[in-house]
Protein backbone atom coordinates (compact mmCIF):
# COMPACT_ATOMS: atom_id res chain seq x y z
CA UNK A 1 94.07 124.18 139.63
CA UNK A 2 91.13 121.90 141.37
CA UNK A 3 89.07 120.44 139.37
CA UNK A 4 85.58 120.56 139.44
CA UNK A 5 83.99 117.45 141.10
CA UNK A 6 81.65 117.20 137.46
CA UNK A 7 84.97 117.29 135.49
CA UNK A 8 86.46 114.53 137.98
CA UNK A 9 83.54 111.87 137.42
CA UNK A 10 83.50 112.10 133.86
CA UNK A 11 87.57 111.26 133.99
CA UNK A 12 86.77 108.61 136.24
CA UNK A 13 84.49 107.12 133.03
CA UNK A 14 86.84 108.75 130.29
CA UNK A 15 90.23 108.60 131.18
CA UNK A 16 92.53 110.96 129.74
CA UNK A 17 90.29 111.39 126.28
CA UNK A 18 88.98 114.92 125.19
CA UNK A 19 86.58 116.68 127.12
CA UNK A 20 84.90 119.66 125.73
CA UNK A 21 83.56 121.73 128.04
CA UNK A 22 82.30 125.34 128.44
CA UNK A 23 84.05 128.11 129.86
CA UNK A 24 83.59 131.93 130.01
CA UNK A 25 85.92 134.51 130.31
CA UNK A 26 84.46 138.05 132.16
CA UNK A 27 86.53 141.58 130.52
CA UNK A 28 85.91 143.36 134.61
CA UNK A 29 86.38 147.43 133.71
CA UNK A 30 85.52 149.40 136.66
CA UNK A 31 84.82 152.66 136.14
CA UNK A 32 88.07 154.74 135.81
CA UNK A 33 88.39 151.77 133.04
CA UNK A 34 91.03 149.53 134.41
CA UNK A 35 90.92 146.05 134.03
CA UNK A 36 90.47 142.82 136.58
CA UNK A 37 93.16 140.43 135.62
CA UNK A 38 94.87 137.45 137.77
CA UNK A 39 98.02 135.80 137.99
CA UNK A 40 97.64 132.40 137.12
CA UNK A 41 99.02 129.77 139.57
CA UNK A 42 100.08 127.08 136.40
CA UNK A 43 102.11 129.08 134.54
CA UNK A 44 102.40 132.21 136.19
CA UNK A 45 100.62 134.53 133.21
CA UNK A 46 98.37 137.10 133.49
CA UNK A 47 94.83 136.59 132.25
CA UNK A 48 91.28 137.31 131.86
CA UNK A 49 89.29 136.32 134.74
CA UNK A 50 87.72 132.98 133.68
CA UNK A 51 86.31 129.62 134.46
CA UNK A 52 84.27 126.08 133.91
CA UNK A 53 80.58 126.12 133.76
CA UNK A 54 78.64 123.93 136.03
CA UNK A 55 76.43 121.55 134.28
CA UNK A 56 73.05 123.31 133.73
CA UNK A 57 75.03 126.76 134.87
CA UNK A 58 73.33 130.13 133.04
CA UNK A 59 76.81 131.34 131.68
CA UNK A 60 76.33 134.48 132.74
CA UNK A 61 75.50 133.99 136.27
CA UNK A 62 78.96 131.54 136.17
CA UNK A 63 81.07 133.59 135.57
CA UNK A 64 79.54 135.76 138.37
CA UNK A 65 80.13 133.36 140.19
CA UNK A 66 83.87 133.11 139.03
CA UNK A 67 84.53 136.39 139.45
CA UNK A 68 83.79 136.54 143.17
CA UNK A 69 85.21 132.95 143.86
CA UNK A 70 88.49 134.14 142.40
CA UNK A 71 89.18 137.68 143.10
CA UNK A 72 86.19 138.53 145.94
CA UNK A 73 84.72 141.21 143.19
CA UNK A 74 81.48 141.68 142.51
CA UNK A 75 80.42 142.50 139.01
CA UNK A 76 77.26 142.90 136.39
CA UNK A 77 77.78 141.40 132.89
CA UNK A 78 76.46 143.72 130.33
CA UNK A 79 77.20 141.67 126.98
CA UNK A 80 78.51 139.13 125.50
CA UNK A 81 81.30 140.11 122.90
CA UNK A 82 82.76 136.84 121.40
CA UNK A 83 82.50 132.95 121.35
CA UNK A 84 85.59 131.14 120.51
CA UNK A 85 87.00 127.88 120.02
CA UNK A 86 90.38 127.15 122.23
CA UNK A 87 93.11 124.60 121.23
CA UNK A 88 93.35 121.50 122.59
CA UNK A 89 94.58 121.34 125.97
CA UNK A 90 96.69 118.95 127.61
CA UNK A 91 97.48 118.83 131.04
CA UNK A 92 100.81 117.45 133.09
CA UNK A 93 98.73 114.79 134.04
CA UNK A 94 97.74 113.50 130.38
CA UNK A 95 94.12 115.01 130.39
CA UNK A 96 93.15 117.09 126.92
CA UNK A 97 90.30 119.56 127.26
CA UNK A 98 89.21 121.84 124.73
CA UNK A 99 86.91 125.02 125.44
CA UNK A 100 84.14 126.82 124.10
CA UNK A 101 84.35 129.85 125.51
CA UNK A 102 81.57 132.80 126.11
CA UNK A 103 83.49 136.29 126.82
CA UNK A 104 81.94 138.93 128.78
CA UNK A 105 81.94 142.46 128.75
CA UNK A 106 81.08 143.47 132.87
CA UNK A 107 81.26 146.06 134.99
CA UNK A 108 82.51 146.17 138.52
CA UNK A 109 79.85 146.84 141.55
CA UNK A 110 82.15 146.28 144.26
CA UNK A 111 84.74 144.71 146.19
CA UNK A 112 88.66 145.17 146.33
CA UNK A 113 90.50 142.36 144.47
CA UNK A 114 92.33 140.04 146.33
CA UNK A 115 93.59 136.50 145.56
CA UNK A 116 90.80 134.41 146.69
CA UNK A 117 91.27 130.57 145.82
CA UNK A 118 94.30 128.96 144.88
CA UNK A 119 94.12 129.27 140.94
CA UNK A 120 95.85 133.08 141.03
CA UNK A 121 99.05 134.22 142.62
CA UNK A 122 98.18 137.63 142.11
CA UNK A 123 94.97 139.96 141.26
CA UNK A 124 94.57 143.66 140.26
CA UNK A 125 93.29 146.13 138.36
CA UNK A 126 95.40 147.46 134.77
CA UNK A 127 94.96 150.39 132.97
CA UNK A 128 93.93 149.16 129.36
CA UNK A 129 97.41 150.99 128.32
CA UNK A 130 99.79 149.20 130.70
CA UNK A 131 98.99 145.99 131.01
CA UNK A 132 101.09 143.05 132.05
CA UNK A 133 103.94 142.21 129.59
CA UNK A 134 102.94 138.16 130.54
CA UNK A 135 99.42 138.13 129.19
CA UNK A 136 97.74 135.01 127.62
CA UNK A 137 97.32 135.00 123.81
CA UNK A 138 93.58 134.39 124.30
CA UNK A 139 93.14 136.89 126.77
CA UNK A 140 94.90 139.72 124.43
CA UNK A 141 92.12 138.53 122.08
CA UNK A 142 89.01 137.94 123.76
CA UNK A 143 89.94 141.50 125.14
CA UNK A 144 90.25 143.21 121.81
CA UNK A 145 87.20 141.51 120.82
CA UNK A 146 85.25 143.01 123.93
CA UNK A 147 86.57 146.82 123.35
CA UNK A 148 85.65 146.09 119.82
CA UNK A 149 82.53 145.37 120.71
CA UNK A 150 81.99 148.20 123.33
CA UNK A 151 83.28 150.83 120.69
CA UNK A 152 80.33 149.20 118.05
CA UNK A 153 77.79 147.07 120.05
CA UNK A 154 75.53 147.15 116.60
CA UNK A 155 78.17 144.67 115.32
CA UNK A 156 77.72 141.61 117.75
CA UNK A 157 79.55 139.44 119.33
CA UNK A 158 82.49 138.26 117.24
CA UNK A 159 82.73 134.19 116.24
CA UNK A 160 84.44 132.50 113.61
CA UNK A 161 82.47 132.80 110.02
């Protein structure tokens, strides 16, 4: 997975020490409700369509941005569904990051899927009832979280209490 040049000059100053950075994470339905997931290229599980803020970045328009950069679809975000806290990460290299993620609910406008950047192996769309048996735990959740949210918007975005 690159890493983003921001990420790479605050190693250069940190070394391998937590970083905690913010993600989001975009639940793509188009409309005959299937759902934009990718392969990823570091473990080879399916997940949620997701990625690292830019400093300053509106989340929203990030993951956007994402969403094009890694599957060449265009969607709308209509809500956000749930902020979470991810475990500590450590990478081959010795890096830990941990992630404050802000999930999604969007809609697709456009565009085929197709692997576009080296972080997928493989993009596509799912039915919600036959999905990929190799699915992140956090994507099984934040997606749960965003149907959970679509079937009761008056409830909010779910977070940790």
């Amino acid at each position: 997975m690159p890493v983003p040049p921001f990420v790479a000059a605050l190693r250069s100053r940190v070394g391998h020490d937590l970083l905690w950075l913010p993600g989001v994470t975009g639940v793509v339905l188009d409309e005959g409700d299937r759902l934009l997931m990718g392969r990823r290229a570091d473990n080879g599980l399916w997940a949620l369509i997701s990625g690292i803020l830019e400093p300053g970045e509106e989340p929203a328009l990030g993951l956007v941005r994402e969403i094009a950069e890694e599957t060449g679809v265009r969607a709308e975000v209509l809500a956000l569904t749930s902020i979470s806290s991810g475990d500590r990460v450590t990478y081959p290299n010795g890096d830990v990051s941990q992630y404050l993620d802000l999930t999604f609910l969007c809609r697709h406008v456009d565009g085929e899927p197709f692997v576009a950047d080296d972080e997928s192996t493989e993009v596509g769309w799912f039915p919600l009832d036959g999905l990929p048996d190799l699915v992140t735990v956090s994507s099984r959740s934040r997606l749960a979280a965003a149907l959970a949210y679509r079937e009761d918007p008056t409830a909010g975005p779910a977070f940790a209490r």
